[in-house]
C-alpha atoms as a PDB file:
ATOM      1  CA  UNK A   1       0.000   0.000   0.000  1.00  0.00           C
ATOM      2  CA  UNK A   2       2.497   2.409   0.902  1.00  0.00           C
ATOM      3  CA  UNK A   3       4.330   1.561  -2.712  1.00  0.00           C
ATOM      4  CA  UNK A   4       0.722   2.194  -4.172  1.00  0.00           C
ATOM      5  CA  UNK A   5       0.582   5.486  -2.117  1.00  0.00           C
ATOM      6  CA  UNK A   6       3.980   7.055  -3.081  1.00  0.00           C
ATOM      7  CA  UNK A   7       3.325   6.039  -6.839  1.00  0.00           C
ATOM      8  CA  UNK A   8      -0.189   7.672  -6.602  1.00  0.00           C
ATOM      9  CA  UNK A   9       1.709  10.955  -5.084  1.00  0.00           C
ATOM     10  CA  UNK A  10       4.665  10.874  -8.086  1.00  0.00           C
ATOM     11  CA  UNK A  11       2.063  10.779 -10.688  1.00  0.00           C
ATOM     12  CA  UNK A  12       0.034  13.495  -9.295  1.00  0.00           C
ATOM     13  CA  UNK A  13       3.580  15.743  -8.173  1.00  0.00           C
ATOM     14  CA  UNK A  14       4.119  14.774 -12.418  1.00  0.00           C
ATOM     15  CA  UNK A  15       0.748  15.485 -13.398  1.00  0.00           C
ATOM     16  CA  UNK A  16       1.172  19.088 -12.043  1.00  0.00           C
ATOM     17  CA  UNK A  17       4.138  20.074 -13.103  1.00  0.00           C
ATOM     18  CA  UNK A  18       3.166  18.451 -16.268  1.00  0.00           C
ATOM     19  CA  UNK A  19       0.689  20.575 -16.757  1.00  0.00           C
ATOM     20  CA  UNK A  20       2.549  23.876 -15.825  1.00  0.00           C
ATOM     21  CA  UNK A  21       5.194  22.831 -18.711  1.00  0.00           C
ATOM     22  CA  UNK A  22       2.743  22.300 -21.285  1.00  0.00           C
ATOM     23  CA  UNK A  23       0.481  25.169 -20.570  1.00  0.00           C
ATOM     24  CA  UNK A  24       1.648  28.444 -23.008  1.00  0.00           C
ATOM     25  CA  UNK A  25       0.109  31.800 -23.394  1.00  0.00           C
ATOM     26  CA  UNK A  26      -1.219  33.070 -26.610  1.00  0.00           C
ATOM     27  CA  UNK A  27       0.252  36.556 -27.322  1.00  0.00           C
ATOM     28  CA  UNK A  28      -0.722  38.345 -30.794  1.00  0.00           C
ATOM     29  CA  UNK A  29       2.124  40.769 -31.600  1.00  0.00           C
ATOM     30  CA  UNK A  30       0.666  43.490 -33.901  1.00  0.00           C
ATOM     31  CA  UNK A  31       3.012  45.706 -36.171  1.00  0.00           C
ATOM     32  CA  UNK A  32       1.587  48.709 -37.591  1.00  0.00           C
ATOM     33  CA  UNK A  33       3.398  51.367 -40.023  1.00  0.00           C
ATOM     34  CA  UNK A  34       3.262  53.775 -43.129  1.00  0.00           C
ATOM     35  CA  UNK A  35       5.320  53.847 -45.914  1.00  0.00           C
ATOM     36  CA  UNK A  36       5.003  57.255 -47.419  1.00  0.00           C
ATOM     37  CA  UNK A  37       6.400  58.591 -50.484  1.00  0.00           C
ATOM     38  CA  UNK A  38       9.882  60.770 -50.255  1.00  0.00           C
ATOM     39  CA  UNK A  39       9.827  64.221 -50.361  1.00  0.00           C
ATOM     40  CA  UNK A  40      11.064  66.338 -52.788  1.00  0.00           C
ATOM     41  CA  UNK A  41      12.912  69.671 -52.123  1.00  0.00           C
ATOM     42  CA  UNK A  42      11.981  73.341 -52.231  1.00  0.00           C
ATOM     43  CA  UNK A  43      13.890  75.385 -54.652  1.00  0.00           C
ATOM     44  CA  UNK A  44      15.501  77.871 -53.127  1.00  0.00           C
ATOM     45  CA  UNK A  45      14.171  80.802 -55.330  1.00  0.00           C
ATOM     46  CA  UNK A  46      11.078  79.434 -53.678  1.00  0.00           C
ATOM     47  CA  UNK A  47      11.690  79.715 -50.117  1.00  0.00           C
ATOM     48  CA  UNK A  48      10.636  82.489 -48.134  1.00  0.00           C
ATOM     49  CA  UNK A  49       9.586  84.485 -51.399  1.00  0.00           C
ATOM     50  CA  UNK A  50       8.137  87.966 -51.545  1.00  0.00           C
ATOM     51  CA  UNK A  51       5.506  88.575 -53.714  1.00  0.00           C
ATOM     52  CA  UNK A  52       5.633  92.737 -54.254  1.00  0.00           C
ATOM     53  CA  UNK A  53       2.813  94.672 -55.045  1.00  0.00           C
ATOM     54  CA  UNK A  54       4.424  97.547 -55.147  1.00  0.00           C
ATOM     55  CA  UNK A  55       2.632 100.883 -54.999  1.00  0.00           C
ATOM     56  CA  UNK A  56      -0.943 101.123 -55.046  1.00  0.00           C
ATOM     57  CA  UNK A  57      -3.319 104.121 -54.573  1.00  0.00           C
ATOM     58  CA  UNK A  58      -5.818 103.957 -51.935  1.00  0.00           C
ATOM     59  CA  UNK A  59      -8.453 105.779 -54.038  1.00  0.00           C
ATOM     60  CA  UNK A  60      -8.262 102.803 -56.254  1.00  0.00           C
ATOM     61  CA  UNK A  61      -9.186 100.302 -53.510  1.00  0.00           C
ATOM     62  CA  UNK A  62     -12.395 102.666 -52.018  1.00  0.00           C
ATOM     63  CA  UNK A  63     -15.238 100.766 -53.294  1.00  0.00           C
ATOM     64  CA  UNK A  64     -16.038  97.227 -51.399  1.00  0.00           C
ATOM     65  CA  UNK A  65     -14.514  94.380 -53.965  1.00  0.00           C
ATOM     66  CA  UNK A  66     -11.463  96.174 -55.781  1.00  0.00           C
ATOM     67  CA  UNK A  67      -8.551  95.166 -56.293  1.00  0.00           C
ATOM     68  CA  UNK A  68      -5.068  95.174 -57.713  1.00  0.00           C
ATOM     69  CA  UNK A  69      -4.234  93.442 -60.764  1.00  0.00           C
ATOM     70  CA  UNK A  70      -3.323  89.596 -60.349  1.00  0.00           C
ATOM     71  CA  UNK A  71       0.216  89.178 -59.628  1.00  0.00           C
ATOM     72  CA  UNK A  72       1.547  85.751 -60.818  1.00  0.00           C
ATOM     73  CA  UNK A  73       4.026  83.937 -58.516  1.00  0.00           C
ATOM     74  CA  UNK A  74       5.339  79.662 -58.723  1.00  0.00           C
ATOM     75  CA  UNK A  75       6.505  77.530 -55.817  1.00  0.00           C
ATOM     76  CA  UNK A  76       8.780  75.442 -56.837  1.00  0.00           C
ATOM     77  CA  UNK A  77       9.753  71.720 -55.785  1.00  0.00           C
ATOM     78  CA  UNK A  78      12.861  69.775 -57.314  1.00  0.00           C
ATOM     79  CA  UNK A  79      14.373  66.098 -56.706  1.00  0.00           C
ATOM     80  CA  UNK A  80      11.372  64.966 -56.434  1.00  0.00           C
ATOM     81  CA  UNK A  81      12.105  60.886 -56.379  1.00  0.00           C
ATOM     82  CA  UNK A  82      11.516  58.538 -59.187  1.00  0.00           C
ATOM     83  CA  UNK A  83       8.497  57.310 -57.114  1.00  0.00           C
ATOM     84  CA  UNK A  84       6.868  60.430 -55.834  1.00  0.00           C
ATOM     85  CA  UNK A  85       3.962  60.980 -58.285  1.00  0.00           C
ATOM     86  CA  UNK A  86       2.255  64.232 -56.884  1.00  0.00           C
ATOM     87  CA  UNK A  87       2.762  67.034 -54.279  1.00  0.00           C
ATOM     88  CA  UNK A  88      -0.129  68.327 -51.996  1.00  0.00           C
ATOM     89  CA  UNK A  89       0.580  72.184 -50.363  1.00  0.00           C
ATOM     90  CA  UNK A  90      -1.919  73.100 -47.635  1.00  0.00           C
ATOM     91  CA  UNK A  91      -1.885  77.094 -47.498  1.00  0.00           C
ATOM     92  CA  UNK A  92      -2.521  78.590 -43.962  1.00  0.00           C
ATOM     93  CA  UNK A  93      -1.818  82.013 -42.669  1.00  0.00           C
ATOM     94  CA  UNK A  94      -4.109  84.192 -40.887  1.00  0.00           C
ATOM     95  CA  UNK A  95      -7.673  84.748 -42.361  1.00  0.00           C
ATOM     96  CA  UNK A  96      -9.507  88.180 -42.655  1.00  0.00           C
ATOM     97  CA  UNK A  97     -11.703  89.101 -40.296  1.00  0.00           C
ATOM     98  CA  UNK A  98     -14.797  89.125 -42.369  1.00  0.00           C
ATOM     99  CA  UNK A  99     -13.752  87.150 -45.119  1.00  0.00           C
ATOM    100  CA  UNK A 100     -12.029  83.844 -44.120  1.00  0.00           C
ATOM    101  CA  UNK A 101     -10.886  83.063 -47.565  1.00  0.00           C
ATOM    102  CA  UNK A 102      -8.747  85.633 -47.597  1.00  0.00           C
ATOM    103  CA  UNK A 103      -5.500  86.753 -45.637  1.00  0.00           C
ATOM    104  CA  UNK A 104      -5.177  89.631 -43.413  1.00  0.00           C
ATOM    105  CA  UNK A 105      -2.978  91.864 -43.585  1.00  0.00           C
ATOM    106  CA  UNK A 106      -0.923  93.167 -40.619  1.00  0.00           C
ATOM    107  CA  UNK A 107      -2.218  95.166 -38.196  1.00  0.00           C
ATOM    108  CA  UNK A 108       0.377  97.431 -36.765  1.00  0.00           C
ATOM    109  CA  UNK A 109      -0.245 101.208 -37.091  1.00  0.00           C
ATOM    110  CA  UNK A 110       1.796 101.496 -40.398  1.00  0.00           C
ATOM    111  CA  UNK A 111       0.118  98.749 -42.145  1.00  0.00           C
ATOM    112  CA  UNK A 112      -2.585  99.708 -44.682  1.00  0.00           C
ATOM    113  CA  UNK A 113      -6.413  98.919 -43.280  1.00  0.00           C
ATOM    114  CA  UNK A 114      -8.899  97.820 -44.620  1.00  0.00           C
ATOM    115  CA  UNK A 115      -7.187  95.533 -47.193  1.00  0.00           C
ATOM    116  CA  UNK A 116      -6.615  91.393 -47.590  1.00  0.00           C
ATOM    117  CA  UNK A 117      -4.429  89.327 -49.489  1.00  0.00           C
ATOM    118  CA  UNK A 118      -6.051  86.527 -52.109  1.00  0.00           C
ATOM    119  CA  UNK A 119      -4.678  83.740 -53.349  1.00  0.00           C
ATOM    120  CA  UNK A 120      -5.378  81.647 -56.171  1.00  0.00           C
ATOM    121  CA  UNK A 121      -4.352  78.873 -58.334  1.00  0.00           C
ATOM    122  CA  UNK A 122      -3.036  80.951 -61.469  1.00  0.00           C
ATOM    123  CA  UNK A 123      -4.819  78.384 -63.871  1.00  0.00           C
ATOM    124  CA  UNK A 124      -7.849  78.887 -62.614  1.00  0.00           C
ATOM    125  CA  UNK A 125      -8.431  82.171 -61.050  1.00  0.00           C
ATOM    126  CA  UNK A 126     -11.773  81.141 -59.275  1.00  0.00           C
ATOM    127  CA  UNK A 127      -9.955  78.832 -57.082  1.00  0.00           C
ATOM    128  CA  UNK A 128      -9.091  80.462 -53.806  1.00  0.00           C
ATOM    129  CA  UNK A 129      -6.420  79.095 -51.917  1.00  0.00           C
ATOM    130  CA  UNK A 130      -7.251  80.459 -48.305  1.00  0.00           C
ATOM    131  CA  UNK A 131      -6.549  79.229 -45.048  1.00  0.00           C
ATOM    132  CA  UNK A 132      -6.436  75.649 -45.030  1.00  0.00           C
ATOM    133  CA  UNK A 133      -6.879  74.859 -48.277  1.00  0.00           C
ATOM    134  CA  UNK A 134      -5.156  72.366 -50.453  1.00  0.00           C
ATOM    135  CA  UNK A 135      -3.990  72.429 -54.125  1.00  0.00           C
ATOM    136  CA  UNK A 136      -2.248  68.942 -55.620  1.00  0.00           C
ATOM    137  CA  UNK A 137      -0.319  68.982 -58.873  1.00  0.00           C
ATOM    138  CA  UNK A 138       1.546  66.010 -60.538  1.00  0.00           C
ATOM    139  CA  UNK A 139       5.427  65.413 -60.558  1.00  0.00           C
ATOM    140  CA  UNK A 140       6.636  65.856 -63.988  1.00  0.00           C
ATOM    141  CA  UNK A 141       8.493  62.155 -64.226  1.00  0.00           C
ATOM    142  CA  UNK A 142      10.983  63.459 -66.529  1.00  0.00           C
ATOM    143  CA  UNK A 143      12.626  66.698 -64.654  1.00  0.00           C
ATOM    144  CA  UNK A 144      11.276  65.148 -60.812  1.00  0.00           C
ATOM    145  CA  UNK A 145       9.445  68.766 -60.455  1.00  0.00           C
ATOM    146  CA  UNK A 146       6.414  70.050 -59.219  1.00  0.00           C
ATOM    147  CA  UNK A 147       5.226  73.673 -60.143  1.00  0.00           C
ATOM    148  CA  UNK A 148       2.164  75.234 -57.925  1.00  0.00           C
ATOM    149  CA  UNK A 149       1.734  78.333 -60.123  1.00  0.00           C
ATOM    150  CA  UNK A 150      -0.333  80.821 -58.746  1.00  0.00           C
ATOM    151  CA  UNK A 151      -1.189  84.467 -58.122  1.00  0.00           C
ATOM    152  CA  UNK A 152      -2.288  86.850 -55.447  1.00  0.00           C
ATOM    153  CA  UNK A 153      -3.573  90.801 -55.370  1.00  0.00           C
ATOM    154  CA  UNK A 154      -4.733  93.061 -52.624  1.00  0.00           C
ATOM    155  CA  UNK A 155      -8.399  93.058 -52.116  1.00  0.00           C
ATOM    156  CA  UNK A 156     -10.561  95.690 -50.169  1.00  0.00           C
ATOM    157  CA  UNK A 157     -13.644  93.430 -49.246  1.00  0.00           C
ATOM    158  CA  UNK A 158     -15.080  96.237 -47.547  1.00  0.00           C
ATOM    159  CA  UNK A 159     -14.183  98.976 -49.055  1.00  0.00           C
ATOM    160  CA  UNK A 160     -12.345 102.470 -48.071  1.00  0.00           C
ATOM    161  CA  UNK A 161      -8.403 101.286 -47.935  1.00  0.00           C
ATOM    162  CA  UNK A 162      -6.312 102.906 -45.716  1.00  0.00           C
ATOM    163  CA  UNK A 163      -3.015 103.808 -46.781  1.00  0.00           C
ATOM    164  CA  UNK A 164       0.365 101.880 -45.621  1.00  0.00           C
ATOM    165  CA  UNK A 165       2.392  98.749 -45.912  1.00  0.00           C
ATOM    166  CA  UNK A 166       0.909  95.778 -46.970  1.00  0.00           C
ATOM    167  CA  UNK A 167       2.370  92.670 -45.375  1.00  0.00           C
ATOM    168  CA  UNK A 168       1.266  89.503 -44.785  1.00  0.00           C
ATOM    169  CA  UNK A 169       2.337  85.371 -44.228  1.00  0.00           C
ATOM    170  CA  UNK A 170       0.896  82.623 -46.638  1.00  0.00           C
ATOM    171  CA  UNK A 171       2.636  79.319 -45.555  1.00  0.00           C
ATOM    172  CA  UNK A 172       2.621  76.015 -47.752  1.00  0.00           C
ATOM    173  CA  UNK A 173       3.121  72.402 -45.926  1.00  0.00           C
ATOM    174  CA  UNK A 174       4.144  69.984 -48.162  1.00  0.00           C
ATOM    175  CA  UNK A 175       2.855  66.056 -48.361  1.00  0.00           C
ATOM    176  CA  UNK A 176       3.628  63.841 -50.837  1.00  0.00           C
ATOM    177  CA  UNK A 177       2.202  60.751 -52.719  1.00  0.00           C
END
């Protein structure tokens, strides 16, 4: 009996530890990611460019709606990798106050009232590029270069411009397919 009883306790010490060895976990391992297309490179005529408007007359900008004449202006992006097939800019800056498809001007006491900057896509003059707006155009495959032409003027939304500088930011952020 007491053979019977120690072999009973071995297979039941085995049975245990048996069971610990052959028990397992499951554990699911996920891997996320992105692969995004390169980027391509600003030219450097492009960066921090100044569009000039020159002089203007206030008495010209009185009535709500005129405007300068369009003034054309390109952003340029080169190197643009083999497999890089278009460039996206987003434009922000800081809208007008009554007209948030336009930019505002600056507002210290030399700056000219009363007045907005407008952007559009040169091609197509009736596309406004305002804050947070997008534009895409194509990589040309054979120079690797992307050309956002467009244009801007000084608008008076509401009317009666005030005289003085005219200065204001329009930033382009750059993504890539």
């Amino acid at each position: 009996m007491i053979k019977y009883n120690l072999l009973l306790r071995a297979a039941v010490i085995f049975a245990f530890m048996g069971g610990e060895v052959m028990a397992a976990d499951i554990v699911n391992i996920n891997i996320t990611g992105r692969v995004l297309a390169a980027p391509c490179v600003v030219d450097a005529g492009s960066v921090s460019q100044n569009v000039d408007f020159g002089q203007l007359i206030a008495t010209d900008l009185r009535a709500a709606g005129s405007s300068s004449e369009w003034k054309p202006f390109k952003v340029t992006l080169v190197n643009c990798p083999v497999s890089t097939v278009a460039a996206i800019a987003t434009f922000t800056g800081t809208p007008f106050a009554t007209d948030a498809t336009l930019y505002s001007n600056a507002t210290s006491p030399t700056d000219a009232s009363n007045v907005a900057i407008q952007v559009v896509d040169d091609s197509n003059r009736s596309i406004v590029k305002g804050n947070g707006t997008s534009m895409t155009t194509s990589i040309n495959p054979a120079s690797h270069q992307a050309v956002f032409a467009l244009a801007g003027r000084v608008i008076s939304p509401n009317g009666n411009a005030g005289s003085g500088r005219i200065n204001s930011v329009v930033m382009m952020t750059f993504t890539y397919q």
